[in-house]
C-alpha atoms as a PDB file:
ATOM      1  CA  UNK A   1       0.000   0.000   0.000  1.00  0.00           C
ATOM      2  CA  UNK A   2       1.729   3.464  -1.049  1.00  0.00           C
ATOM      3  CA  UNK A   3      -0.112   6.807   0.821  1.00  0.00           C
ATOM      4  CA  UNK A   4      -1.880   7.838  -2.189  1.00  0.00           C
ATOM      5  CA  UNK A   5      -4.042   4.368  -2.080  1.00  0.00           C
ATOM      6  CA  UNK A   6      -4.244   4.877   2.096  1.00  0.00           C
ATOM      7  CA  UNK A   7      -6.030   8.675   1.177  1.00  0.00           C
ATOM      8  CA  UNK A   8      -8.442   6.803  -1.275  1.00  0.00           C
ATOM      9  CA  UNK A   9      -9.149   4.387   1.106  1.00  0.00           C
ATOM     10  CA  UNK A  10      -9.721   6.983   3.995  1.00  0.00           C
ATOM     11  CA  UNK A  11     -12.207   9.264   1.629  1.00  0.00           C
ATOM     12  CA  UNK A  12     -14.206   6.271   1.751  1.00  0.00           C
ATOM     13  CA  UNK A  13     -15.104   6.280   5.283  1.00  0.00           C
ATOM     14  CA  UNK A  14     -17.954   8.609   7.006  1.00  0.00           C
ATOM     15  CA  UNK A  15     -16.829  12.006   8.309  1.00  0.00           C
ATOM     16  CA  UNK A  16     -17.448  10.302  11.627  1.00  0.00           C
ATOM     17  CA  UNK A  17     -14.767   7.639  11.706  1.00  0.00           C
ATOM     18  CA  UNK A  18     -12.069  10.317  10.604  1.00  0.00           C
ATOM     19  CA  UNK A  19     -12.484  11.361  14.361  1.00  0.00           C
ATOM     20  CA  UNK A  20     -11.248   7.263  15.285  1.00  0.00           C
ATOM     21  CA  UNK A  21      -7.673   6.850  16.660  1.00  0.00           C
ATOM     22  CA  UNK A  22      -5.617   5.582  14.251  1.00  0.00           C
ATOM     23  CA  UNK A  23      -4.119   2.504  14.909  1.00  0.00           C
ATOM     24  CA  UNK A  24      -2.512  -0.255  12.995  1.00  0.00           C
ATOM     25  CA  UNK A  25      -3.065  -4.161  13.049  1.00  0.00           C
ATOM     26  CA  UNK A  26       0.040  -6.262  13.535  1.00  0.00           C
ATOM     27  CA  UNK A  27      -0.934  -9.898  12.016  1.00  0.00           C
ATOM     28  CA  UNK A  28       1.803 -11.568  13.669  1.00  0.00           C
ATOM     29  CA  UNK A  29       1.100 -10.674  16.980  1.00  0.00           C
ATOM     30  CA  UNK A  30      -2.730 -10.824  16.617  1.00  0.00           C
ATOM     31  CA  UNK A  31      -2.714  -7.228  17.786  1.00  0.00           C
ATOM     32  CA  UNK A  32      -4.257  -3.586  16.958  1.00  0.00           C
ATOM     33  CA  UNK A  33      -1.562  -1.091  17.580  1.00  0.00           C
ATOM     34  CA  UNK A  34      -2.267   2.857  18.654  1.00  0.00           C
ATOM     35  CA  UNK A  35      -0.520   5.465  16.258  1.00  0.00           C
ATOM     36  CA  UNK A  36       0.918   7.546  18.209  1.00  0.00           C
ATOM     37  CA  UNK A  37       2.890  10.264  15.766  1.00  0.00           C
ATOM     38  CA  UNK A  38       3.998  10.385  12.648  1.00  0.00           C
ATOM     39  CA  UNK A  39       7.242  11.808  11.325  1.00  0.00           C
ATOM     40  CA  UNK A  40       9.471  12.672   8.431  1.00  0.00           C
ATOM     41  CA  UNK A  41      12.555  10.754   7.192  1.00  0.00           C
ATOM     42  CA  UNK A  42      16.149  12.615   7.422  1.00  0.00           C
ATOM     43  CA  UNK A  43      19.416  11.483   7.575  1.00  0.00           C
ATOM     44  CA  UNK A  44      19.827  11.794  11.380  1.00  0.00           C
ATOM     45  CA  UNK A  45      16.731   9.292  12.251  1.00  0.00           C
ATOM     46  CA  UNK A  46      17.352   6.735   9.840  1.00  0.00           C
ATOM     47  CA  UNK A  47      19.770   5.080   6.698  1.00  0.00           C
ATOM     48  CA  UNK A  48      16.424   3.031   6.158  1.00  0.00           C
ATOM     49  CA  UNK A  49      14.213   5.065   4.500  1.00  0.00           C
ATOM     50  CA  UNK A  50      14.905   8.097   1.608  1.00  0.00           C
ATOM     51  CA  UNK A  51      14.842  11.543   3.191  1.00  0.00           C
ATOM     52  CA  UNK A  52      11.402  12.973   3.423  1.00  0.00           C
ATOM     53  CA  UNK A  53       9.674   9.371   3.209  1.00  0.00           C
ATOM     54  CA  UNK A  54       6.605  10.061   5.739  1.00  0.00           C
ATOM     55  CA  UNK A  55       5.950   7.035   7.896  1.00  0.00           C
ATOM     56  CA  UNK A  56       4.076   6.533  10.802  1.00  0.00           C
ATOM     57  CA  UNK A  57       4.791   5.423  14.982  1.00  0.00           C
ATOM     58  CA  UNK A  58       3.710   3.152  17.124  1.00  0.00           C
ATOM     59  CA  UNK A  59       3.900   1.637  20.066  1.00  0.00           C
ATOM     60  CA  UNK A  60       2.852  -1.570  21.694  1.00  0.00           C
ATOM     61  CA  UNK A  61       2.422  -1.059  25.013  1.00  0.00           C
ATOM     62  CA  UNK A  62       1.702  -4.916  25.924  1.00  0.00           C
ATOM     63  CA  UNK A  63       5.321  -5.484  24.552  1.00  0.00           C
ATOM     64  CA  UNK A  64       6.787  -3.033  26.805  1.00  0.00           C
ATOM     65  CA  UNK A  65       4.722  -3.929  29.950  1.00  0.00           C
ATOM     66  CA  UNK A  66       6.660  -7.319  29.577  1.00  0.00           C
ATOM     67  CA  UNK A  67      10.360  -6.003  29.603  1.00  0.00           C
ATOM     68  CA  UNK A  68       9.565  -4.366  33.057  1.00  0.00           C
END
């Protein structure tokens, strides 16, 4: 999925949803994942992605609780 096909898929929804949290489903853990930024790609952050490549974060809190 590139971010041109996410935009079509989110001017699909009703105005309503728009105002959902956005989270992400991880199909190996069996888990739905809160969003919770989104940045831009530079040089400093990352050798992974191109500069400016948008992506988003998240976190999985149940994952964290567990290396406590």
């Amino acid at each position: 999925m590139n971010y041109k096909q996410l935009i079509e898929k989110l001017n699909t929804l009703p105005p309503e949803r728009l105002e959902d949290n956005v989270v992400v489903y991880d199909e190996t853990l069996d888990e739905f994942l809160p969003v919770v930024d989104s940045e831009t790609a530079n040089s400093d952050t990352t050798d992974v992605l191109d500069e400016g490549h948008f992506y988003l974060i998240i976190t999985n809190v149940k994952i964290c609780e567990k290396s406590n």
